[in-house]
Protein backbone atom coordinates (compact mmCIF):
# COMPACT_ATOMS: atom_id res chain seq x y z
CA UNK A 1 142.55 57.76 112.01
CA UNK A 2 141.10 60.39 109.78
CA UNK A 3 140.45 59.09 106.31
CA UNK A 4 142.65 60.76 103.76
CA UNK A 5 139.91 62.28 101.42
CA UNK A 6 138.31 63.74 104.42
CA UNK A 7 138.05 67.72 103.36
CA UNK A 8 138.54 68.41 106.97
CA UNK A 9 142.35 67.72 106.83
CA UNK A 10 144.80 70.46 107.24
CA UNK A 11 148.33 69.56 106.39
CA UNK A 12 151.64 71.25 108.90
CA UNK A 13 153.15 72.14 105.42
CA UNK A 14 151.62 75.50 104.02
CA UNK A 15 149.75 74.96 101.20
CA UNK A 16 147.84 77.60 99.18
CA UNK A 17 144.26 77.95 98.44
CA UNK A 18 144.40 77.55 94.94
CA UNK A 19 147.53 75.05 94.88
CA UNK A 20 146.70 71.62 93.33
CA UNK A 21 148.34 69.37 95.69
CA UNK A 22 146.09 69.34 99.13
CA UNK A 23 146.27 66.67 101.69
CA UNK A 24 143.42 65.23 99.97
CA UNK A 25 145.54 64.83 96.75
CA UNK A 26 149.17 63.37 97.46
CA UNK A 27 149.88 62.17 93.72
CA UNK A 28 152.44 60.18 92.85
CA UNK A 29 155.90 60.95 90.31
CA UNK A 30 159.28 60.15 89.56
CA UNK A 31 161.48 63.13 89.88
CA UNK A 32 165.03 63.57 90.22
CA UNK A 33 167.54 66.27 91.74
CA UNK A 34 171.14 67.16 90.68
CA UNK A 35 172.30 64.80 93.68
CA UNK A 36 170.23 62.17 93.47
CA UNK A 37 168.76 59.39 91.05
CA UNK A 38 165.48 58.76 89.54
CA UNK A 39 163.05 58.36 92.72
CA UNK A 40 158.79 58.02 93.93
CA UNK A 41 157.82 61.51 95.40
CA UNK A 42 154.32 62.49 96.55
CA UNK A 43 153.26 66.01 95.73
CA UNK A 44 152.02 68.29 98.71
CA UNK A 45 151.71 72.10 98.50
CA UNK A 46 155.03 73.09 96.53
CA UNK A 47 156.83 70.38 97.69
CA UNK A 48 157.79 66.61 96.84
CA UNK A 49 157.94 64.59 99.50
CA UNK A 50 161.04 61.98 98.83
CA UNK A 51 159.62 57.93 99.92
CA UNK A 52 162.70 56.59 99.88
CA UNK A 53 164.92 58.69 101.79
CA UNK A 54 161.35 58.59 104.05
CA UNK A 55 161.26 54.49 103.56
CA UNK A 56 164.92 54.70 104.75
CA UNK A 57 164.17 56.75 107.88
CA UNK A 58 161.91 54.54 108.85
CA UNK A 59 158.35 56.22 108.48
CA UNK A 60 157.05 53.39 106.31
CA UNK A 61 158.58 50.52 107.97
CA UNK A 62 155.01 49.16 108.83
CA UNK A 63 154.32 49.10 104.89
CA UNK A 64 157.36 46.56 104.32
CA UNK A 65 157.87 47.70 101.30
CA UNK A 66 161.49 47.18 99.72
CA UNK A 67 163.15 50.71 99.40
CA UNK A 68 164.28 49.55 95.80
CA UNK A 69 160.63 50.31 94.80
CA UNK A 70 161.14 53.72 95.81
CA UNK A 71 165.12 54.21 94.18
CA UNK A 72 163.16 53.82 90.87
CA UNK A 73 162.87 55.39 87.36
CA UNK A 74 159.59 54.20 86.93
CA UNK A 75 156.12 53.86 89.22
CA UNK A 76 155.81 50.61 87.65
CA UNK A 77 157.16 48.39 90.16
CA UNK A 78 155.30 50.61 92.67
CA UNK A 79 151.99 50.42 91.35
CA UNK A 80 152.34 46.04 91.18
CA UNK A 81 152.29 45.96 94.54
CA UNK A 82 148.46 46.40 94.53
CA UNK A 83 145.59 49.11 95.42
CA UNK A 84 146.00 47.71 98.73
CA UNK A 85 149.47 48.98 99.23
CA UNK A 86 148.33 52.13 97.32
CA UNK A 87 146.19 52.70 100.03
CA UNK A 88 147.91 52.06 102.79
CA UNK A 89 151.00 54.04 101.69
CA UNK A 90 148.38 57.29 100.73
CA UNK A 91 146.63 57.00 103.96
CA UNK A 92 150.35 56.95 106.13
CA UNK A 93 151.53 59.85 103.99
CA UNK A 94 148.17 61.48 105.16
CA UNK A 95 148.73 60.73 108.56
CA UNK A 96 152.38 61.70 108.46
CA UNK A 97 151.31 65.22 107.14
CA UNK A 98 147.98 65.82 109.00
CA UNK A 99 148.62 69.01 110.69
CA UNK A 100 147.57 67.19 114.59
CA UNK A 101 150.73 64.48 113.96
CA UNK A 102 154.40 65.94 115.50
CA UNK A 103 156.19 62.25 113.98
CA UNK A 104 157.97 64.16 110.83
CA UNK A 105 156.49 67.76 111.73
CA UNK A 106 158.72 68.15 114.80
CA UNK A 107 161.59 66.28 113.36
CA UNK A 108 163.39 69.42 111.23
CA UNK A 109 166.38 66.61 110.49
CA UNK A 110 164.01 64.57 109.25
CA UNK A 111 161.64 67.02 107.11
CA UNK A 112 165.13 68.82 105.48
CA UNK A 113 165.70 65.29 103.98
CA UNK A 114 162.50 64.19 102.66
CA UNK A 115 161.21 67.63 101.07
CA UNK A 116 162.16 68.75 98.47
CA UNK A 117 160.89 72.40 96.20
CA UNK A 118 159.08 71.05 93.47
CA UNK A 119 160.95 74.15 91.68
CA UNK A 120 163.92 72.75 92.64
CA UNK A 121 163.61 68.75 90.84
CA UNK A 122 163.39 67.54 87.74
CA UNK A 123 159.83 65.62 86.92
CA UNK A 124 160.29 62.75 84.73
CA UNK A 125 158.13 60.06 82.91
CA UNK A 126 156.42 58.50 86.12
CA UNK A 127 155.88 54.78 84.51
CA UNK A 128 157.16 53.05 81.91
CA UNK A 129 154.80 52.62 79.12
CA UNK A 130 154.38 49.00 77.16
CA UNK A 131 151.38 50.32 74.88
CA UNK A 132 148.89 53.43 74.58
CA UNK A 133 145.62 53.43 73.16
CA UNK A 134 143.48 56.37 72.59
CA UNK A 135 140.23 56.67 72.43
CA UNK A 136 137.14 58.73 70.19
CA UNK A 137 134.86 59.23 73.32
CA UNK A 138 133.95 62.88 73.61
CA UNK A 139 130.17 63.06 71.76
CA UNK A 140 130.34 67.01 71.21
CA UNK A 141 134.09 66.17 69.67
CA UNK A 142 132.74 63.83 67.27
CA UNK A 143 129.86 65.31 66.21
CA UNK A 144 131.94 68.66 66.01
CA UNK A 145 134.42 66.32 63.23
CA UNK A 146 131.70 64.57 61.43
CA UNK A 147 129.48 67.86 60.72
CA UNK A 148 132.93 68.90 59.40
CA UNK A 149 133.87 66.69 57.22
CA UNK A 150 130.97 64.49 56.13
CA UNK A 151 127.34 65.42 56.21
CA UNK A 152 125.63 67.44 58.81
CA UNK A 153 122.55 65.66 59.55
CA UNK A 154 124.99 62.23 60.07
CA UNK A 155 127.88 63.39 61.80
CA UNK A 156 128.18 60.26 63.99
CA UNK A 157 128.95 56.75 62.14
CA UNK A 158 126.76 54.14 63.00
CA UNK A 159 129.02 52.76 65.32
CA UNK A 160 129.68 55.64 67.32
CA UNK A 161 127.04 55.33 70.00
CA UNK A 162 127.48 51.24 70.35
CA UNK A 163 130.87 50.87 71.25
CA UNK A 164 133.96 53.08 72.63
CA UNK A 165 136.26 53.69 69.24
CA UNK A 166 139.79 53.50 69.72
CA UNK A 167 143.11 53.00 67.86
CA UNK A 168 146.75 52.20 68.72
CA UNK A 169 149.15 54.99 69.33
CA UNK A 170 152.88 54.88 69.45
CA UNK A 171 154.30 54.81 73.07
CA UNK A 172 157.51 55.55 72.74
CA UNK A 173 156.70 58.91 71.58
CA UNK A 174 155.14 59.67 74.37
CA UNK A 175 156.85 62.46 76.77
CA UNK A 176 156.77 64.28 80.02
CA UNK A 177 155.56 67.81 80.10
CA UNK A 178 158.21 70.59 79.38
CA UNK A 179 159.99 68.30 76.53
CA UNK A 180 160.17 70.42 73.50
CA UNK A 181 159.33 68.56 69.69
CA UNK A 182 159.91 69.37 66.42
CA UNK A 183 157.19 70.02 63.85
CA UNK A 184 156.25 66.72 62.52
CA UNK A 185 156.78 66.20 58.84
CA UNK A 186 155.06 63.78 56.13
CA UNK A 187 153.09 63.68 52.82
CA UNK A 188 150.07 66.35 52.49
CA UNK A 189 147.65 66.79 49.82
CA UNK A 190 146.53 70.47 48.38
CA UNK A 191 143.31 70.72 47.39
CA UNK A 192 144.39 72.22 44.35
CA UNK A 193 146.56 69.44 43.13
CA UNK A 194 146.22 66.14 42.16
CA UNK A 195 149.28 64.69 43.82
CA UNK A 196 150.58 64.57 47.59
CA UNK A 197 153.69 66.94 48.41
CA UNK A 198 155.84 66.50 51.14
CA UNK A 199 156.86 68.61 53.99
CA UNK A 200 155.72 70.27 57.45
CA UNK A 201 152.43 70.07 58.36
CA UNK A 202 150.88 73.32 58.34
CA UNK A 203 147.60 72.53 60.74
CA UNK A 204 149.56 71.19 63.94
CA UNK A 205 146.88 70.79 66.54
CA UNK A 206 146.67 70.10 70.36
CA UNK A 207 143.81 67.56 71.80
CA UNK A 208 142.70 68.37 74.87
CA UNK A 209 142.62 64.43 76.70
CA UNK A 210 142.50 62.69 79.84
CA UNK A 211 144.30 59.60 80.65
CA UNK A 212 144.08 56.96 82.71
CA UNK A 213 147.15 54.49 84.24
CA UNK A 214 146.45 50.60 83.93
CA UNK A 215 147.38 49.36 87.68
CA UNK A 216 146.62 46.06 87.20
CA UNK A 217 147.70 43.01 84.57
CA UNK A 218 145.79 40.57 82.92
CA UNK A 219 146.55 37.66 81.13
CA UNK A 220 145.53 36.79 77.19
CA UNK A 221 142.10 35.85 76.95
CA UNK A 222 140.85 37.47 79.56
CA UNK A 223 138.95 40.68 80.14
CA UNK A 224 137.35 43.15 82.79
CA UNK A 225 134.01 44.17 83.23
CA UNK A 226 132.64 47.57 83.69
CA UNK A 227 132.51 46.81 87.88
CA UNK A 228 135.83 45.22 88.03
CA UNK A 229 137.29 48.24 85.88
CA UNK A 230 138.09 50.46 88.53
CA UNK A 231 140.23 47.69 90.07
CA UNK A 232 142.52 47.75 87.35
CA UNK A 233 143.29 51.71 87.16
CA UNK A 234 145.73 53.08 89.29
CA UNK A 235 145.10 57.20 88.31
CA UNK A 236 144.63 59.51 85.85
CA UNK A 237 147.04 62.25 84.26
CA UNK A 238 146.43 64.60 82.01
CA UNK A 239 147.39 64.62 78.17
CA UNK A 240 148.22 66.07 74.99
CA UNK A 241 147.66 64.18 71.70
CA UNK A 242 149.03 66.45 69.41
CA UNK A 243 147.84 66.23 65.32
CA UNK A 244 148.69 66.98 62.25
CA UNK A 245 145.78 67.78 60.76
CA UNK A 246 146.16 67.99 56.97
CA UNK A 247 148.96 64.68 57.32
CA UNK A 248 146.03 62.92 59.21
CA UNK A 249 143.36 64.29 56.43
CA UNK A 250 145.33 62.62 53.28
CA UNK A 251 146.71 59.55 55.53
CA UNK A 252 143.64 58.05 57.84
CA UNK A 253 141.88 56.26 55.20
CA UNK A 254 140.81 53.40 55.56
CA UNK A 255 143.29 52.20 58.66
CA UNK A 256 143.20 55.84 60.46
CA UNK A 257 146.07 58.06 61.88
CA UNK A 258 149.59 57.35 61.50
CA UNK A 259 152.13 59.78 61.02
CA UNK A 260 149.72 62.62 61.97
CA UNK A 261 149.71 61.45 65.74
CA UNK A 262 152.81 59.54 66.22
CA UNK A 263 155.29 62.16 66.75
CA UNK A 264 154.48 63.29 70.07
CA UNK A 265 151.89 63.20 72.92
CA UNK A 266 152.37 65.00 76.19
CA UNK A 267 151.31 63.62 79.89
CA UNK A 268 151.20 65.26 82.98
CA UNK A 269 153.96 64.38 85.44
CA UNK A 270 151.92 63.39 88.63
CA UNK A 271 149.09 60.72 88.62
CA UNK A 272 146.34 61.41 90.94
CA UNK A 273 144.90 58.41 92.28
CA UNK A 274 141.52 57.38 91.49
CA UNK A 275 140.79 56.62 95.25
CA UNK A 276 141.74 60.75 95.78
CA UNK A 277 138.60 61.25 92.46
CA UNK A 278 135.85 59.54 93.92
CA UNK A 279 134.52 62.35 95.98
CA UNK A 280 133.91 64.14 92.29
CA UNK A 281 132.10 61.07 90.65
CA UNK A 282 129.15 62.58 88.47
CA UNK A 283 126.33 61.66 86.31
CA UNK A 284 126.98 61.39 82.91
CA UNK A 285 125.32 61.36 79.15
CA UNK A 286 122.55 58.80 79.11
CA UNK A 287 123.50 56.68 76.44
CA UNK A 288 120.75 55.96 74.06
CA UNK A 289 120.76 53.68 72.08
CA UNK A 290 120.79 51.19 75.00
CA UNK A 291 124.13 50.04 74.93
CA UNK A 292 125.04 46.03 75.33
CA UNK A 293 125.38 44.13 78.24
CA UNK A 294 129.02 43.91 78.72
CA UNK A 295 129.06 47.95 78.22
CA UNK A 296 126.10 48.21 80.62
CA UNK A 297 127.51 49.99 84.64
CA UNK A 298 125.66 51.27 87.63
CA UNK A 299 126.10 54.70 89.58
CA UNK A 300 127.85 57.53 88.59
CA UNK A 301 131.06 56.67 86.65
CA UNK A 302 132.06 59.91 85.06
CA UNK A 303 134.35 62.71 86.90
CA UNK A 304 133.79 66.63 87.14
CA UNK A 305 137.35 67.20 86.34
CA UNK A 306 137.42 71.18 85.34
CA UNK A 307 139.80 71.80 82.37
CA UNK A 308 141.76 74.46 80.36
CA UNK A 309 143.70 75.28 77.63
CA UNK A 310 146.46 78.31 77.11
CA UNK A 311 148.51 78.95 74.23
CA UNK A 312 151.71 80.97 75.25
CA UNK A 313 153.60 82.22 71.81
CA UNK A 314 157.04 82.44 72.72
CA UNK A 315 158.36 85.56 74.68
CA UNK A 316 154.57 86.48 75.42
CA UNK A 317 151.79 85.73 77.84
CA UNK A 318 149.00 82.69 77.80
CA UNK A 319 145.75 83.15 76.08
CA UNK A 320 142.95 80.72 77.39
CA UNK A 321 141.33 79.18 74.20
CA UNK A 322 138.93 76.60 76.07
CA UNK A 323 137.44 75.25 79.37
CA UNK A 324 136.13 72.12 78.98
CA UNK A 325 135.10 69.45 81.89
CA UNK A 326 136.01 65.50 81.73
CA UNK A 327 132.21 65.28 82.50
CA UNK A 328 131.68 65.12 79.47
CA UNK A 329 132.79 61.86 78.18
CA UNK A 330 129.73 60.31 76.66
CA UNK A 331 131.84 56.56 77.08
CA UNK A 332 133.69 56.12 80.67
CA UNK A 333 136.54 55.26 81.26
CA UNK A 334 135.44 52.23 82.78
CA UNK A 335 133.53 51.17 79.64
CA UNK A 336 136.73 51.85 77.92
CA UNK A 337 138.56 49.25 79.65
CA UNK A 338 135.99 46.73 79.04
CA UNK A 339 135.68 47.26 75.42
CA UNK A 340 139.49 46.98 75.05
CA UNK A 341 139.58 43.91 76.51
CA UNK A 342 136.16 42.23 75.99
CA UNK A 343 138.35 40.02 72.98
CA UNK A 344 140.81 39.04 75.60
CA UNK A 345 143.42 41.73 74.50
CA UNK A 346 145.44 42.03 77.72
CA UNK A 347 147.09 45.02 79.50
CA UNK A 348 149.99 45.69 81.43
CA UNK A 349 151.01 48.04 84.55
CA UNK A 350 151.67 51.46 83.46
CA UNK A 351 149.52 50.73 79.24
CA UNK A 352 147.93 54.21 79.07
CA UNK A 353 144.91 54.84 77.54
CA UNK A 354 143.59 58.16 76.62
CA UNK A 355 140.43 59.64 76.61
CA UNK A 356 139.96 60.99 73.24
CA UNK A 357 139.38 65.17 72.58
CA UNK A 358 137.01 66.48 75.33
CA UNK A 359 134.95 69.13 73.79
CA UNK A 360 132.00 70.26 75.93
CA UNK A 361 128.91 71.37 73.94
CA UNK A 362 129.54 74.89 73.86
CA UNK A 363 132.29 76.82 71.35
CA UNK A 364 134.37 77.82 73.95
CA UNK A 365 135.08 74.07 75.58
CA UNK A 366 135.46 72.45 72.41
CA UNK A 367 139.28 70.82 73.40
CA UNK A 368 140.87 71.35 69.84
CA UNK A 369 141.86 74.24 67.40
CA UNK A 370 140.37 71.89 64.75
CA UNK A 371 136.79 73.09 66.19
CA UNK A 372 138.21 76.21 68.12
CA UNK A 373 139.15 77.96 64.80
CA UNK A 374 136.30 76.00 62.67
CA UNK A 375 138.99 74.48 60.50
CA UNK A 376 140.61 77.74 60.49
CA UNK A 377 137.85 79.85 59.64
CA UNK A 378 137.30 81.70 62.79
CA UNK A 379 140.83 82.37 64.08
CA UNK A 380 141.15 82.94 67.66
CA UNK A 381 142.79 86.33 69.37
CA UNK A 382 146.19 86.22 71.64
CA UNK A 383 146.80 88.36 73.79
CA UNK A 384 150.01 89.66 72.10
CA UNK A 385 147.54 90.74 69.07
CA UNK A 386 148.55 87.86 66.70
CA UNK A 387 146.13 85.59 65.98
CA UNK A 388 146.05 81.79 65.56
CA UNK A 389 144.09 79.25 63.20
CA UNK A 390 146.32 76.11 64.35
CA UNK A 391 149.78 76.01 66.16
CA UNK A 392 152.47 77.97 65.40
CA UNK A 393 156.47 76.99 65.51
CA UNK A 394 157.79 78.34 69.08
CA UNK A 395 154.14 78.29 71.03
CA UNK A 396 153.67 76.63 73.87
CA UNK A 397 150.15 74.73 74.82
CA UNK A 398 149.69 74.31 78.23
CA UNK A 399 146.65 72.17 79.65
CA UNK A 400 145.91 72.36 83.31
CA UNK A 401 142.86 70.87 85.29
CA UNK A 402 141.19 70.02 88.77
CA UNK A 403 138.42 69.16 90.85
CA UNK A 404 136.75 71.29 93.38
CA UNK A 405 133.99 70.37 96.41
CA UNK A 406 134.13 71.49 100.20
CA UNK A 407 136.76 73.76 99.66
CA UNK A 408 138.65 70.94 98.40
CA UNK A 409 140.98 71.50 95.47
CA UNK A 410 142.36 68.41 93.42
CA UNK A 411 144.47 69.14 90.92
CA UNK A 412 146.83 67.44 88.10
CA UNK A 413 149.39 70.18 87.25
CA UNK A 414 150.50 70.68 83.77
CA UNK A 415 150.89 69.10 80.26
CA UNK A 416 153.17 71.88 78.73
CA UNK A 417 154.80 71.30 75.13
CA UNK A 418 156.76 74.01 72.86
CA UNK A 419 156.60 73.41 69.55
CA UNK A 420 160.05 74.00 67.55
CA UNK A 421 160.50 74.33 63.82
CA UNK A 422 160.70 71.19 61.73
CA UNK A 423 163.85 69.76 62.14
C-alpha cells in the first residue's frame, strides 16, 4: 500500500499541474447538488468525489462507517469518529484513486455516480460551529499595529511575547466563501468632533488568517499540551476576518472588538487535513523571551503555507495586494490550543480558531489594508486604474493559498466575499 502523502502518486482522474486538489490532498466538504441533499465530498482535481453514494456502493464497507455520517450537513459527526477513521478513510480514498487500482477506475457506472464537477455543486459550511476564537499571533502584524497607533520604540505590549492573545468572536456570523454581506454599520468617532456619529464604517478591512478545525472534545477542567495538540485538530481552512476599522478604533477599549468584527468572517469551503500538512512542517521564529513551560514544544511546528490576496472591484479584474506565508506565525497553532485551554476552558468538534492577521516582514506580505495602505496613506493601484485605501462597496477579496515540495501541490481553494452597500 502506498502511503497517501507519498509525492509519487498519480491519480486515474486528470488533474492539473497547478490544481490544488492532488492525490496527496483529498480535503474534506459538505456540498450539495440540485438533486441531492447536504453530503461529505473529497476534493480531487476538479471534481468532488460523493462518500455516500461511494459508502452505499460499497467501496468503504471495510471502514463500517454508518452512511448517515456521510448524508450530512455538517463534518461534525464525521470528524467524532476519530483521526483513526480519518486516516483510514484518506488512505482508501487514496487507494481507490491511485492511478495502478482498476476497483472504481474501470467501473464507468460506478465513477458517473460518485463524481461530481466541482463547478457543478454547491459548497456549503463544512462543520457546524459551537464557538470561534481568534487569535493576535502574527509578530510583523502586531508590531505593524502598535508602531501605528502607540509608540514606535514599544509597539508590542508586554504581554505580547509571553502568551498567545486571543478574544471571542461571534460564530454565527461566520460564512462560507461566495456569501455576499452588507457593510457593517455602528458608532464612529471623527477626529474632529467631540462626539461619536453613527453610520457605515468607512475603513472596512480584510485580515488575511488561517484557521484551524478542533477534531477532538474535551471536558471542563481539562486542557492539552503543546504535544497532545495536534491530536485534537482535524485541518486547517483558510479565513477572512473582516474589520471595521474606525468602529473597532472608538469601540475596543478596554474589552476589545465588538461590532467592528462581528458582522462577518469568511472560511474556505474544504479543510485540508493536518496529516496531508506535515510534509511542509517548518522552523519557525525563535521565541525570546523564553516562553513558559506549558508553552514550551519540540521540532518544527509551524507550516510553509504560501498565501495571497486579490481585490476584484466589481465588473473588473483581481489586483494582488499581498503574498504572505503562514510561516510566519511567531505563536503555533499548537501553542494556541494550549493557551486556550491551559484554565480548563474546553472545546468542541468543529470550535474554530483563527490565526490572527499574517503579515510577513516585508510591505508587500503584510495580510491587511490597515498596513497595506499605511492607514490609508499609501493607497494601493488596481488594475482598472482606481485606487484603494480600504474596501470599497461591490469589491470582492479573494484569499487563496498552498503548499509546494516534490512537485507536490497542496492547496485550500478560496475565501471569496463581495462586499454590498450598507443595508
Amino acid at each position: 500500500m502506498i502511503k497517501a502523502n507519498d509525492p509519487q502518486l498519480k491519480s486515474w482522474i486528470e488533474v492539473d499541474k497547478n490544481s490544488d486538489f492532488p492525490i496527496q490532498n483529498l480535503p474534506f466538504g459538505i456540498f450539495k447538488t440540485q438533486s441531492s441533499s447536504p453530503r461529505v465530498g473529497i476534493a480531487i482535481g476538479d471534481h468532488v468525489l460523493d462518500l455516500a453514494v461511494l459508502n452505499k456502493l460499497g467501496f468503504l464497507k471495510n471502514l463500517n462507517i454508518d452512511n448517515s455520517v456521510f448524508t450530512n450537513q455538517y463534518l461534525n459527526d464525521f470528524i467524532a469518529l476519530g483521526k483513526p477513521t480519518w486516516r483510514a478513510l484518506r488512505q482508501r480514498i487514496s487507494d481507490l484513486l491511485n492511478a495502478d487500482n482498476a476497483e472504481l477506475r474501470d467501473n464507468k457506472e460506478a465513477r458517473d455516480k460518485v463524481l461530481q464537477y466541482i463547478s457543478n455543486v454547491q459548497m456549503l459550511m463544512p462543520v457546524r460551529v459551537g464557538d470561534y476564537t481568534d487569535f493576535y499571533s502574527s509578530i510583523d502584524h502586531a508590531t505593524n499595529v502598535g508602531t501605528m497607533f502607540r509608540d514606535p520604540a514599544n509597539a508590542l505590549l508586554p504581554n505580547w511575547k509571553h502568551l498567545p492573545v486571543g478574544y471571542h468572536g461571534r460564530a454565527s456570523s461566520i460564512i462560507i466563501s461566495g456569501t455576499n454581506f452588507h457593510r457593517p454599520k455602528g458608532q464612529t468617532k471623527p477626529a474632529d468632533s467631540d462626539q461619536p456619529v453613527f453610520g457605515p464604517t468607512k475603513l472596512l478591512d480584510f485580515e488575511l488568517e488561517v484557521a484551524f478545525i478542533i477534531g477532538k472534545p474535551t471536558e471542563l477542567g481539562n486542557s492539552v499540551s503543546t504535544a497532545q495538540a495536534d491530536d485534537y485538530i482535524f485541518g486547517l481552512t483558510l479565513f477572512n476576518d473582516w474589520s471595521a476599522r474606525d468602529i473597532q478604533t472608538w469601540e475596543y477599549v478596554p474589552l476589545g472588538p465588538f461590532l467592528a468584527k462581528n458582522f462577518a468572517s469568511t472560511v474556505s469551503p474544504w479543510i485540508v487535513t493536518l496529516d496531508a500538512l506535515e510534509p511542509f512542517r517548518t522552523e519557525g521564529y525563535k521565541q525570546e523571551p523564553k516562553v513558559l513551560a506549558y508553552l514550551e514544544y519540540t521540532g518544527e511546528r509551524n507550516l510553509d503555507i504560501q498565501l495571497e490576496v486579490s481585490i476584484q472591484p466589481e465588473n473588473n479584474g483581481e489586483t494582488i495586494v499581498c503574498h504572505s506565508n503562514y510561516k510566519y506565525m511567531y505563536w503555533t497553532m499548537e501553542q494556541q490550543l494550549a493557551h486556550h485551554t491551559v484554565n480548563g476552558c474546553n472545546i468542541n468538534i468543529g470550535d474554530i480558531m483563527a490565526s490572527g492577521t499574517i503579515s510577513g516582514p516585508t510591505p508587500n506580505s503584510f495580510g491587511s489594508m490597515l498596513e497595506l495602505s499605511w492607514r490609508g496613506t499609501k493607497p494601493l493601484k488596481m488594475n482598472d486604474g482606481t485606487e484603494r485605501k480600504f474596501i470599497n462597496d461591490n469589491d470582492t477579496v479573494i484569499i487563496r493559498g498552498y503548499c509546494e515540495k516534490n512537485s507536490v501541490r497542496i492547496g485550500f481553494g478560496e475565501a471569496r466575499g463581495k462586499v454590498l452597500p450598507a443595508n
